[in-house]
PDB file of N, CA and C in Angstrom:
ATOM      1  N   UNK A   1     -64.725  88.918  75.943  1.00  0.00           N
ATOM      2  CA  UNK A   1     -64.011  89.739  74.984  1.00  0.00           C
ATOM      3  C   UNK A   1     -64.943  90.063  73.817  1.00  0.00           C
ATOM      4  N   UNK A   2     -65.572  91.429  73.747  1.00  0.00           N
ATOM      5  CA  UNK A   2     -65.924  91.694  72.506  1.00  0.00           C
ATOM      6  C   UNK A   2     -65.338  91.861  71.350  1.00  0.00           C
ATOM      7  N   UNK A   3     -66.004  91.440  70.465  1.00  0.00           N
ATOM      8  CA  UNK A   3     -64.920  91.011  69.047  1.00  0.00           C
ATOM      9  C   UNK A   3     -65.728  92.483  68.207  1.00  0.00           C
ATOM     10  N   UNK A   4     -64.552  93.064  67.570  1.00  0.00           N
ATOM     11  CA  UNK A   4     -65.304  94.517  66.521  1.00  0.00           C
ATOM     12  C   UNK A   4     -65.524  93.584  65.340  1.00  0.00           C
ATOM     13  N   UNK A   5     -66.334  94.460  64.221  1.00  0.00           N
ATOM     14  CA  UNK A   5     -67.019  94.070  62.933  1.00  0.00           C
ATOM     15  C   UNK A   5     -65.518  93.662  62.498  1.00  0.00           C
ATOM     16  N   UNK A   6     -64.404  94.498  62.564  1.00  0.00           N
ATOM     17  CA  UNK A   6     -63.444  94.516  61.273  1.00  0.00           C
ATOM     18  C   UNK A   6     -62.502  92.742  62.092  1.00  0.00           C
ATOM     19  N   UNK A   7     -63.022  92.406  63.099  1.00  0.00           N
ATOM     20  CA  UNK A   7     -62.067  91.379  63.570  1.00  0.00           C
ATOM     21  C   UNK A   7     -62.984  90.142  63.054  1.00  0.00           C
ATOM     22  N   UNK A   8     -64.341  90.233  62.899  1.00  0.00           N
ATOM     23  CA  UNK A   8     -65.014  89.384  62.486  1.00  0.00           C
ATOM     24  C   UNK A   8     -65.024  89.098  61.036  1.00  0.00           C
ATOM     25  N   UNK A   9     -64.931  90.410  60.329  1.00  0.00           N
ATOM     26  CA  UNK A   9     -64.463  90.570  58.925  1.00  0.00           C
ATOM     27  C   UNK A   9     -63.166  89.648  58.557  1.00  0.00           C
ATOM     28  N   UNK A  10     -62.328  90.010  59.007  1.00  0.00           N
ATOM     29  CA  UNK A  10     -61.000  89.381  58.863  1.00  0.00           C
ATOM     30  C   UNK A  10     -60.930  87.872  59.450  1.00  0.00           C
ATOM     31  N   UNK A  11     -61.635  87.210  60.127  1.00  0.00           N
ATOM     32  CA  UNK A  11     -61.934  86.132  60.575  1.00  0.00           C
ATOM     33  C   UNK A  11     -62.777  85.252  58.791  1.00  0.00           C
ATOM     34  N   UNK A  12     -63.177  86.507  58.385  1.00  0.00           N
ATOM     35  CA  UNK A  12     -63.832  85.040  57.156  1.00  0.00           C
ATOM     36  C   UNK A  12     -63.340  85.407  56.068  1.00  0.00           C
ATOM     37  N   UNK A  13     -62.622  86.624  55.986  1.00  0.00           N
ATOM     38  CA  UNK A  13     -62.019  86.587  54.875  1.00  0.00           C
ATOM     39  C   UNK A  13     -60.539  85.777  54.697  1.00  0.00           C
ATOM     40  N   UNK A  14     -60.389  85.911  56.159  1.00  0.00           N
ATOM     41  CA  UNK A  14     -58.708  84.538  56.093  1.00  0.00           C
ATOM     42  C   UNK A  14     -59.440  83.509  55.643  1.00  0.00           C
ATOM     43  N   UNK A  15     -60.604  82.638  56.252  1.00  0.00           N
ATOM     44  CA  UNK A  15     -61.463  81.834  56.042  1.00  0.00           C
ATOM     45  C   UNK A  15     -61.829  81.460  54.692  1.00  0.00           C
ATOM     46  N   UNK A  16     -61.816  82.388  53.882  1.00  0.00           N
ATOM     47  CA  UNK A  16     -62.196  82.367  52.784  1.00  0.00           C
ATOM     48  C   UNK A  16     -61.099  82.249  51.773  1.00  0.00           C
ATOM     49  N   UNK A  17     -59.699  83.041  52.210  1.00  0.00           N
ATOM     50  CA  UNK A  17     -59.001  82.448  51.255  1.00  0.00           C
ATOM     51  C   UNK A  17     -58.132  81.470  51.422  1.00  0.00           C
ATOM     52  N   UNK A  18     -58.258  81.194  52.682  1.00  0.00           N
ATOM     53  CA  UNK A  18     -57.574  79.521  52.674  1.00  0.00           C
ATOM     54  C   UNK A  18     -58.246  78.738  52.722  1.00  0.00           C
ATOM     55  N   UNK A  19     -59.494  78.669  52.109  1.00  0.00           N
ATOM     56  CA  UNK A  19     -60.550  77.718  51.452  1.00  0.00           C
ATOM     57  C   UNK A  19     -61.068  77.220  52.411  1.00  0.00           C
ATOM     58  N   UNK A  20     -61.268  77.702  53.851  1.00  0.00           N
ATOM     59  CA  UNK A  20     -61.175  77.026  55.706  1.00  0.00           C
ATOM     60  C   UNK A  20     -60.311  75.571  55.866  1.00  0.00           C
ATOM     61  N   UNK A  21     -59.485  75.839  55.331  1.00  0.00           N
ATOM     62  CA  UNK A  21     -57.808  74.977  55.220  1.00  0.00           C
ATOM     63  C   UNK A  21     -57.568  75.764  56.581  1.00  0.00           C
ATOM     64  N   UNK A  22     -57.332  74.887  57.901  1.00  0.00           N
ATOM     65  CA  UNK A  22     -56.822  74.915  58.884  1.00  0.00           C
ATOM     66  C   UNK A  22     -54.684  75.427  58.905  1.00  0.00           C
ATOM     67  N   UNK A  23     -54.445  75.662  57.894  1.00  0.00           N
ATOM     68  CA  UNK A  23     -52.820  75.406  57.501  1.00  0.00           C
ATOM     69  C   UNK A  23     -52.336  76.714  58.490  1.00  0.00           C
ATOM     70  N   UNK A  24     -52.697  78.100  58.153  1.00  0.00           N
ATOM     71  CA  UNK A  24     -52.177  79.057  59.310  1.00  0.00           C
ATOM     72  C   UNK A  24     -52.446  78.482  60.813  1.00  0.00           C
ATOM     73  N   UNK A  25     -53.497  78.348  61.160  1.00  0.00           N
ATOM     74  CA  UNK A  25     -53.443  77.987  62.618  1.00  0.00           C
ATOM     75  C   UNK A  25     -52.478  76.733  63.126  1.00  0.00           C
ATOM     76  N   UNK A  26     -52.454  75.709  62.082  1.00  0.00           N
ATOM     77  CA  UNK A  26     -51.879  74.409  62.578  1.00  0.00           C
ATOM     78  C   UNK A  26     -50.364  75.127  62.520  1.00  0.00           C
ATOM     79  N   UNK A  27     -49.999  76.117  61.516  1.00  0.00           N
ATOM     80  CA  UNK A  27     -48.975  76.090  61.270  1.00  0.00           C
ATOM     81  C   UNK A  27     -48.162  77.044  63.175  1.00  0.00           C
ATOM     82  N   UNK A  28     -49.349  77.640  63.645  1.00  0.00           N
ATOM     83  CA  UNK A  28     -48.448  78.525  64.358  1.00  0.00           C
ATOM     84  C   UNK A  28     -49.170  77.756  65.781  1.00  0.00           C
ATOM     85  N   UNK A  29     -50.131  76.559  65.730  1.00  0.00           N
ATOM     86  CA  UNK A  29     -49.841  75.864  67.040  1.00  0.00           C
ATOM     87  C   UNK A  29     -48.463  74.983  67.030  1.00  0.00           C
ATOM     88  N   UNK A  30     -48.119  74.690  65.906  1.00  0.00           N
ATOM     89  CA  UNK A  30     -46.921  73.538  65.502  1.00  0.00           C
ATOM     90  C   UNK A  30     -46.094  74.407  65.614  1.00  0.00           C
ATOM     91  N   UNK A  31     -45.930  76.031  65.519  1.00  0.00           N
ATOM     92  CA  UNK A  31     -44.539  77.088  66.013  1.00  0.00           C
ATOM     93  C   UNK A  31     -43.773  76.419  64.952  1.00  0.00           C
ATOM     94  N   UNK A  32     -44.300  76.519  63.767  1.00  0.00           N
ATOM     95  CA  UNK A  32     -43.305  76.453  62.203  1.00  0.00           C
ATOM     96  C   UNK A  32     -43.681  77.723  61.522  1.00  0.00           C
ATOM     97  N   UNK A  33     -42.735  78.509  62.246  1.00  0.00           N
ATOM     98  CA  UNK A  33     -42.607  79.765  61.821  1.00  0.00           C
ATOM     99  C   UNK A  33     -42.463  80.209  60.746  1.00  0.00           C
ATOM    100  N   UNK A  34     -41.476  79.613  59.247  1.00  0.00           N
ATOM    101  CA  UNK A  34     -41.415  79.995  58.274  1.00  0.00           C
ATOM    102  C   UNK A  34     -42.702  79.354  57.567  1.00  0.00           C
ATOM    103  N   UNK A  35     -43.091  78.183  57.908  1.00  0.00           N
ATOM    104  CA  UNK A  35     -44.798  78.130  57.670  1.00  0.00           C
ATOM    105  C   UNK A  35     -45.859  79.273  57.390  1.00  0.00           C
ATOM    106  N   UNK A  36     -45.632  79.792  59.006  1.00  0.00           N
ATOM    107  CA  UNK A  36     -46.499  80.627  59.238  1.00  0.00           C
ATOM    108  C   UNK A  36     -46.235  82.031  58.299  1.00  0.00           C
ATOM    109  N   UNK A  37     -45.189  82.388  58.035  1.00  0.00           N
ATOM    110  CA  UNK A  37     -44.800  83.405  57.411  1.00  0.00           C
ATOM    111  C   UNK A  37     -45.005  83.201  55.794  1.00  0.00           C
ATOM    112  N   UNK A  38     -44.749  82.724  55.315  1.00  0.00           N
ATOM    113  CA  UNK A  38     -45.890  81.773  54.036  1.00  0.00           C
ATOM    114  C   UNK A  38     -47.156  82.092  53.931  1.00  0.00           C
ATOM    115  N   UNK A  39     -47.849  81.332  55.077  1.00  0.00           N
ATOM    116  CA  UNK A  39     -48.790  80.985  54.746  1.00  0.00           C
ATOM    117  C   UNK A  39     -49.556  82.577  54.908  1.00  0.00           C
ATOM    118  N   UNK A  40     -49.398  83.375  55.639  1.00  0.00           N
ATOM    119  CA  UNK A  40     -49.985  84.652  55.975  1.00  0.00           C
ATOM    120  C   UNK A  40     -49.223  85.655  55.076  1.00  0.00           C
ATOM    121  N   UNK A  41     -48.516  85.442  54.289  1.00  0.00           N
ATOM    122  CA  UNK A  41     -47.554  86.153  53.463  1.00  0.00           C
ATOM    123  C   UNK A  41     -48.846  85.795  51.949  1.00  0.00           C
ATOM    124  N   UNK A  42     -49.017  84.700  51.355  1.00  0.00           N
ATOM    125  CA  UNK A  42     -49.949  84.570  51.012  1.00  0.00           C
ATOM    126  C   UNK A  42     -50.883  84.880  50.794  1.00  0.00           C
ATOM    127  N   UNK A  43     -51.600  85.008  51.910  1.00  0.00           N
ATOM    128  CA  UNK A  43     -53.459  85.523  52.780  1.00  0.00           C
ATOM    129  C   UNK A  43     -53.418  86.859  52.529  1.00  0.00           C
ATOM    130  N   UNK A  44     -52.404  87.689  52.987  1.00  0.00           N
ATOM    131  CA  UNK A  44     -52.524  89.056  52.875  1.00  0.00           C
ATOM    132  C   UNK A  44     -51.837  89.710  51.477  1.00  0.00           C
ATOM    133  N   UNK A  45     -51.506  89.037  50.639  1.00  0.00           N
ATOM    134  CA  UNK A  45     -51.111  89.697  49.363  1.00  0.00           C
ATOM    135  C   UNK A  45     -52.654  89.204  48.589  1.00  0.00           C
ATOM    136  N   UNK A  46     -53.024  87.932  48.751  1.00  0.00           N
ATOM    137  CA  UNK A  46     -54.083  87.791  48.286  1.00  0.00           C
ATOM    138  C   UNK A  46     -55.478  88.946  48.552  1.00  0.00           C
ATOM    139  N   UNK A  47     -54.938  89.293  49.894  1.00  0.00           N
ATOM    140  CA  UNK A  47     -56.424  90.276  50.165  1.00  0.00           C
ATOM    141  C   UNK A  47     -55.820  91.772  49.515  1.00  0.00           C
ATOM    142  N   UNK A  48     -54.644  92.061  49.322  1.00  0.00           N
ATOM    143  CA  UNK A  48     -54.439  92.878  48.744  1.00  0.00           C
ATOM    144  C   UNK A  48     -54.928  93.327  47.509  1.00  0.00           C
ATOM    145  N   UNK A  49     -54.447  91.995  46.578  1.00  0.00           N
ATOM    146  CA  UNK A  49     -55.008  92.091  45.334  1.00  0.00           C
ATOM    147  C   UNK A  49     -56.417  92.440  45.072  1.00  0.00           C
ATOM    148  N   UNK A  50     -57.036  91.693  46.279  1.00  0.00           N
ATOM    149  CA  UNK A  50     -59.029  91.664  46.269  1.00  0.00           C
ATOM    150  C   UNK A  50     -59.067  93.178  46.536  1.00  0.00           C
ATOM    151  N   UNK A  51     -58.191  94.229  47.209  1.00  0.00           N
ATOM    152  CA  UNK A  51     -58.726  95.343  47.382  1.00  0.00           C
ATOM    153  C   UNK A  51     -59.575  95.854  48.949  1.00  0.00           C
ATOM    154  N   UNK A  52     -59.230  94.523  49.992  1.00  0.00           N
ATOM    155  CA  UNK A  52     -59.993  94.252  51.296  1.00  0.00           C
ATOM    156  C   UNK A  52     -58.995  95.029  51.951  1.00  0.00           C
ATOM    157  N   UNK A  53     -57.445  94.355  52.273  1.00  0.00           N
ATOM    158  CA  UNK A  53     -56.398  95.000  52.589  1.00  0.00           C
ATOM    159  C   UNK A  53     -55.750  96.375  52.114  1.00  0.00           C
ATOM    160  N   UNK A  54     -55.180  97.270  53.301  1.00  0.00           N
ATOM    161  CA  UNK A  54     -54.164  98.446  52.464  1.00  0.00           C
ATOM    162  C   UNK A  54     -52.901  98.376  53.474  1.00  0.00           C
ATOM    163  N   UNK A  55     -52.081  97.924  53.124  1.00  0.00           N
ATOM    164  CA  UNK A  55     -50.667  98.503  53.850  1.00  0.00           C
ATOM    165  C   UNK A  55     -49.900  99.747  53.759  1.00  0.00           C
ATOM    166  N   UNK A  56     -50.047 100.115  55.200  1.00  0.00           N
ATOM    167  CA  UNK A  56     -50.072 101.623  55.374  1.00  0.00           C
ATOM    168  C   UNK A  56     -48.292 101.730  55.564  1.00  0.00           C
ATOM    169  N   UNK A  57     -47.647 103.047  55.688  1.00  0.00           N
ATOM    170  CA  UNK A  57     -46.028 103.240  54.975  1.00  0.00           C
ATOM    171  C   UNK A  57     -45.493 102.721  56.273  1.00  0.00           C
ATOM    172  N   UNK A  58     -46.147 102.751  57.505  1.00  0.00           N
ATOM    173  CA  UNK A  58     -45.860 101.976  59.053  1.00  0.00           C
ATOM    174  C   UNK A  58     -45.516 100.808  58.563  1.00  0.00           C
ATOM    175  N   UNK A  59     -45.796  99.780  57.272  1.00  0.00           N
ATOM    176  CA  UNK A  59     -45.784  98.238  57.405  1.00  0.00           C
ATOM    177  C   UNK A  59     -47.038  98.217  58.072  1.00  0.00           C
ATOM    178  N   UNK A  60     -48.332  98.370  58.180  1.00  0.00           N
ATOM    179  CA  UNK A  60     -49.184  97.364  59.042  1.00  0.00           C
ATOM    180  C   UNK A  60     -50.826  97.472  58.173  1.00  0.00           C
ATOM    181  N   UNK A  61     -51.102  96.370  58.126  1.00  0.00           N
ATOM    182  CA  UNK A  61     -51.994  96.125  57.477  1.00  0.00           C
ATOM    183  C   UNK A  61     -53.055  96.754  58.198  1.00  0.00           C
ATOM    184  N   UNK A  62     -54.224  97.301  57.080  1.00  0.00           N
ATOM    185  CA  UNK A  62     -55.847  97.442  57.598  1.00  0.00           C
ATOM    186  C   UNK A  62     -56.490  97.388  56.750  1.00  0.00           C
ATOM    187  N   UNK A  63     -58.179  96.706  57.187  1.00  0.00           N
ATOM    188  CA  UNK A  63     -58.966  96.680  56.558  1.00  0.00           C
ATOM    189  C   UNK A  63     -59.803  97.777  55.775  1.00  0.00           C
ATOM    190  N   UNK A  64     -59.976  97.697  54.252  1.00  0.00           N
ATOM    191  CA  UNK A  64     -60.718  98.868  54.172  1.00  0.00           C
ATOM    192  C   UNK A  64     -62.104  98.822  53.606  1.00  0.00           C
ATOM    193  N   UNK A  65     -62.518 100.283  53.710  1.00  0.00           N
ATOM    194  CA  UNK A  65     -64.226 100.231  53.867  1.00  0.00           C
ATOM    195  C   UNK A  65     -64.564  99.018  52.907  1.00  0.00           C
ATOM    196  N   UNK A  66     -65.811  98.873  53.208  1.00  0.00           N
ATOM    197  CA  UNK A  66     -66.506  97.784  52.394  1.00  0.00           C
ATOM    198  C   UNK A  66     -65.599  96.439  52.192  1.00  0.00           C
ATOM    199  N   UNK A  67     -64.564  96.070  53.222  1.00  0.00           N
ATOM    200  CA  UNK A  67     -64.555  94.971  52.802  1.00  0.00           C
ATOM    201  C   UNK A  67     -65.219  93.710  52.836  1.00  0.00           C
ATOM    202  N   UNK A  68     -66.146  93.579  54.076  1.00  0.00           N
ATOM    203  CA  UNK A  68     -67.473  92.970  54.486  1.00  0.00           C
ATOM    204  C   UNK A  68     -67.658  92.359  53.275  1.00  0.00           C
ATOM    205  N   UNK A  69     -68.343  93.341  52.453  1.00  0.00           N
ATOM    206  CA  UNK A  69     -68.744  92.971  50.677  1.00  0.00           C
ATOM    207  C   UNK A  69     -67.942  92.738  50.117  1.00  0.00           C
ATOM    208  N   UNK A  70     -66.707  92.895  50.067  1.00  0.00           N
ATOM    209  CA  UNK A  70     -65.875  91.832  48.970  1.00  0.00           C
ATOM    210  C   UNK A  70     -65.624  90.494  49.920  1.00  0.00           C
ATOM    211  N   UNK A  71     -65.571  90.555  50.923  1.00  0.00           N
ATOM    212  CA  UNK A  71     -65.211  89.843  51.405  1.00  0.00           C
ATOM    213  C   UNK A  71     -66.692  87.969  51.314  1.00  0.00           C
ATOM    214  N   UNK A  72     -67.763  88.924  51.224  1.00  0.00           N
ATOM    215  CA  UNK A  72     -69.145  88.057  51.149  1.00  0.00           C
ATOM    216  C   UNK A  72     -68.853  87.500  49.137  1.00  0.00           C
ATOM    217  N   UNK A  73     -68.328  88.404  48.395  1.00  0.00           N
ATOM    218  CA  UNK A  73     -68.428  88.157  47.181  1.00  0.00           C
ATOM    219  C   UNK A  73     -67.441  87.299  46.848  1.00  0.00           C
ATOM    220  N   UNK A  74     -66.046  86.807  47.864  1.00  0.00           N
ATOM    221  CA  UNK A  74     -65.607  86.518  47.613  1.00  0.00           C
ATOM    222  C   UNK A  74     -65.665  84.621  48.020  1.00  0.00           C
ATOM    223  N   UNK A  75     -67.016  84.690  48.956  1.00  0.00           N
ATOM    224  CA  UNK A  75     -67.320  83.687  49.547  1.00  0.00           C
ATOM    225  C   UNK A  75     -67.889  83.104  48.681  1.00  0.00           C
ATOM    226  N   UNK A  76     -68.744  83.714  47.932  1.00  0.00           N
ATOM    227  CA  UNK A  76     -69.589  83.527  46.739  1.00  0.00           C
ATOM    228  C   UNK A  76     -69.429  82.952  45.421  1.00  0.00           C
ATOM    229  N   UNK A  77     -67.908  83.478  45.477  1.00  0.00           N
ATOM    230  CA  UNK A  77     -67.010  82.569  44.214  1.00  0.00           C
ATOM    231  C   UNK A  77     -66.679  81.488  44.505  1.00  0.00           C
ATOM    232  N   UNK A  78     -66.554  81.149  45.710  1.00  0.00           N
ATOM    233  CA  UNK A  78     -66.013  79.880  46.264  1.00  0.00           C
ATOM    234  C   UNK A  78     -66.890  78.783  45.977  1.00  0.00           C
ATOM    235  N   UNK A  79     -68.113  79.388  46.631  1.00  0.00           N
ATOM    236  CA  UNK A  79     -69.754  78.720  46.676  1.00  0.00           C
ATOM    237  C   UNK A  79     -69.689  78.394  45.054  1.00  0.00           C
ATOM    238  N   UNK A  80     -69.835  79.184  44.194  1.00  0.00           N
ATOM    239  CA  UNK A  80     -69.786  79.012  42.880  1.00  0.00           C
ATOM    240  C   UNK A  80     -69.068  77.562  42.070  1.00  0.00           C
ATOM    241  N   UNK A  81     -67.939  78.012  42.671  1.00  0.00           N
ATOM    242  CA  UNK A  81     -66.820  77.093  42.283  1.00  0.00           C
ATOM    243  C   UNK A  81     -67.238  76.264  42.701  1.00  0.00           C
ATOM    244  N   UNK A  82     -67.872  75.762  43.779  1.00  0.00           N
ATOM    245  CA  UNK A  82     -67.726  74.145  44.512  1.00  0.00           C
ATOM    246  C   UNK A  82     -68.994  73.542  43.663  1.00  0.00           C
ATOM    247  N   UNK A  83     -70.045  74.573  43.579  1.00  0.00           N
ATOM    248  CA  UNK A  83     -71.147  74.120  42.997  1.00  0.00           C
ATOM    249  C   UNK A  83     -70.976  73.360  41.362  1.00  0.00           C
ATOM    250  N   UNK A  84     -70.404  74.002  41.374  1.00  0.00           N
ATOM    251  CA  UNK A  84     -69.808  73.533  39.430  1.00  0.00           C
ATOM    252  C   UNK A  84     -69.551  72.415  39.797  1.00  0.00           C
ATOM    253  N   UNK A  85     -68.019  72.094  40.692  1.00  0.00           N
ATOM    254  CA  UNK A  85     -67.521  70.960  40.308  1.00  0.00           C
ATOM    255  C   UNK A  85     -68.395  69.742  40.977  1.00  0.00           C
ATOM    256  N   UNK A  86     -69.523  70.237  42.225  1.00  0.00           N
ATOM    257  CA  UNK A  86     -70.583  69.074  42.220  1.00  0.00           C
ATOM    258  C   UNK A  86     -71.251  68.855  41.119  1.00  0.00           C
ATOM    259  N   UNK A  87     -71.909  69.886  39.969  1.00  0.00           N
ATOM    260  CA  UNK A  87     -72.583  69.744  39.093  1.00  0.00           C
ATOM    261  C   UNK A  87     -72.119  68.746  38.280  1.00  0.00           C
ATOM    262  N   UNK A  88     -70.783  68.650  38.287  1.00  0.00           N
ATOM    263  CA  UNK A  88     -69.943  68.233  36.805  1.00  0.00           C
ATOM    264  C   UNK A  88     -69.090  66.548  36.949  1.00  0.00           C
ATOM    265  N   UNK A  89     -68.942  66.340  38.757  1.00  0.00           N
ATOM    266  CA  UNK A  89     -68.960  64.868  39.088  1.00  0.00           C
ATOM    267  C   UNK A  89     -70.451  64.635  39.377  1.00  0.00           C
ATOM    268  N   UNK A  90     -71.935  65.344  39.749  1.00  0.00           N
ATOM    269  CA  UNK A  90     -73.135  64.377  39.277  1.00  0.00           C
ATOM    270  C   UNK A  90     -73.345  63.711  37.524  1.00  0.00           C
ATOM    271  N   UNK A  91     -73.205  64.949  36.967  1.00  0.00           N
ATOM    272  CA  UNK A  91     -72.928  64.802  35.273  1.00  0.00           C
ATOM    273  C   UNK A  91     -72.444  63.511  34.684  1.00  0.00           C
ATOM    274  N   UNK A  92     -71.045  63.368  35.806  1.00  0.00           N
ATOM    275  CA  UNK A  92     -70.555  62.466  34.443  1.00  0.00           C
ATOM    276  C   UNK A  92     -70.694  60.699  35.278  1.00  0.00           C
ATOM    277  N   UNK A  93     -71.371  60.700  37.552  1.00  0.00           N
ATOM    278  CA  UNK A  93     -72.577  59.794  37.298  1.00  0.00           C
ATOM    279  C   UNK A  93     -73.452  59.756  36.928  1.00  0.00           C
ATOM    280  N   UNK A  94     -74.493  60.360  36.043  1.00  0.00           N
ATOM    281  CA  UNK A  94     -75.699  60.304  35.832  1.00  0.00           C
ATOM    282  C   UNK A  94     -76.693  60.616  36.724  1.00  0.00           C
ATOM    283  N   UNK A  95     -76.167  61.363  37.598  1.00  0.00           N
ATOM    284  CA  UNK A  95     -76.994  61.718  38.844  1.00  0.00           C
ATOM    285  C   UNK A  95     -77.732  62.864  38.244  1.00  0.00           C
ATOM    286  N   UNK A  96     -79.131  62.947  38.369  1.00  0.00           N
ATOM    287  CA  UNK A  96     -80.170  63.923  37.753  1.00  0.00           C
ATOM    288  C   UNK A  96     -80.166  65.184  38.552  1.00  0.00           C
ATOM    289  N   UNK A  97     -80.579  66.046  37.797  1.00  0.00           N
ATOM    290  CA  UNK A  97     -80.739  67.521  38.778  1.00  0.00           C
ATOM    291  C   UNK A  97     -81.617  67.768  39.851  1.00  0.00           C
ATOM    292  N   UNK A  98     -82.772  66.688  39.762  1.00  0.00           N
ATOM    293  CA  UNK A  98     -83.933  66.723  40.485  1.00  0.00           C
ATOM    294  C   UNK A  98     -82.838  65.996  41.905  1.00  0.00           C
ATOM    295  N   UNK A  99     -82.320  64.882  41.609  1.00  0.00           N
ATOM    296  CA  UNK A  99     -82.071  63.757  42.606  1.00  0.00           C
ATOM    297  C   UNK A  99     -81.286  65.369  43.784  1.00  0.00           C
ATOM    298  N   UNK A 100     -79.482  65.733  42.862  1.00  0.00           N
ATOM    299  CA  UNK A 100     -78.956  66.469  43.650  1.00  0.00           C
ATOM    300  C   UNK A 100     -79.712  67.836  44.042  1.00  0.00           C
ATOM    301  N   UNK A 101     -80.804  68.119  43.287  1.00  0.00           N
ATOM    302  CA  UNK A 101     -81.533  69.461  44.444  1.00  0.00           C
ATOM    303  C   UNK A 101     -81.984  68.766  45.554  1.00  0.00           C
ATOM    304  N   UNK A 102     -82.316  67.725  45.607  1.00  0.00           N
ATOM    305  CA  UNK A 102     -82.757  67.140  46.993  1.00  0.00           C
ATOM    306  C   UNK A 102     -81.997  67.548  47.857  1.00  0.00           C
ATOM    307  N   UNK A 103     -80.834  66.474  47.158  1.00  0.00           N
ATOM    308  CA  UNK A 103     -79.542  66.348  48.468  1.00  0.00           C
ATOM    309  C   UNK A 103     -79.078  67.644  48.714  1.00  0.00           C
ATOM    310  N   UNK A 104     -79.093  68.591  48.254  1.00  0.00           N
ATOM    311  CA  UNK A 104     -78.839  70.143  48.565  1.00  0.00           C
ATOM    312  C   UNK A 104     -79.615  70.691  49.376  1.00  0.00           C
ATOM    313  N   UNK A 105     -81.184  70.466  49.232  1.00  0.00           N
ATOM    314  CA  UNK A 105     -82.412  70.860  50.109  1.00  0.00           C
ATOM    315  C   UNK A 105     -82.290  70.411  51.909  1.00  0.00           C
ATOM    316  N   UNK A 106     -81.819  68.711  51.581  1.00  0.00           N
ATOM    317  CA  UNK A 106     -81.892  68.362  52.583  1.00  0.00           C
ATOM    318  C   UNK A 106     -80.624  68.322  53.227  1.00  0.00           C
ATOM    319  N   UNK A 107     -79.383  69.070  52.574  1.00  0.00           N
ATOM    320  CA  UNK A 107     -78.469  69.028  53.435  1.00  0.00           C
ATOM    321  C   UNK A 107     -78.501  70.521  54.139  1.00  0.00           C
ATOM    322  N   UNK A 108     -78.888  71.675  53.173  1.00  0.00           N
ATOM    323  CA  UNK A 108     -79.182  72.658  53.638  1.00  0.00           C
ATOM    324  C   UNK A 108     -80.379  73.325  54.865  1.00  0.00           C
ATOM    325  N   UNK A 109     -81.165  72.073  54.724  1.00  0.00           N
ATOM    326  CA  UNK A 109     -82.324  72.244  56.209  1.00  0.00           C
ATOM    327  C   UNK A 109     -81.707  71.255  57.015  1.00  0.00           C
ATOM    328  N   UNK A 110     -80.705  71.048  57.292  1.00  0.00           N
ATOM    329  CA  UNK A 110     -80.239  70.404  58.639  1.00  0.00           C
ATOM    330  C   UNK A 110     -79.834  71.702  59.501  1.00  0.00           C
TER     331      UNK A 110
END
């Protein structure tokens, strides 16, 4: 099965805003439907807001141009975010900047 750009797109931008929180999938192997309706009720108002999503007067969602790039920028905030709050529990162990670029170096060349 070939997968198109916009299915791969939408593969990391769900990814991205459920932080790769497994909760939609578990929710609709577990067939907890009002779960699922939540949780994707959620995902897609969220991509709305980002400007990735347009719901057309049919009811049905599509991706629009360039969402690729919001969709990468939005990965980016994430990245951002996580980086801080490592910065800010090394901080308050005393863990040096030199020590955690290591552990970043060497977790990133695995």
């Amino acid at each position: 099965m070939d997968r198109t750009k916009q299915d791969k797109v939408m593969d990391a931008i769900i990814y991205s805003v459920t932080h790769g929180e497994k909760k939609a999938k578990d929710s609709i192997l577990a067939r907890d439907y009002d779960l699922q309706k939540t949780q994707f009720c959620r995902i897609f108002k969220k991509l709305s807001e980002e400007g990735i999503l347009e719901r057309t007067i049919s009811n049905v969602y599509i991706v629009k141009e360039n969402a690729d790039i919001k969709a990468q920028e939005m990965y980016f905030q994430k990245i951002l975010e996580e980086i801080q709050l490592i910065k800010s529990l090394a901080k308050s162990a005393n863990i040096s900047a030199e020590l955690l670029k290591d552990v970043f170096n060497k977790e990133i060349s695995k």
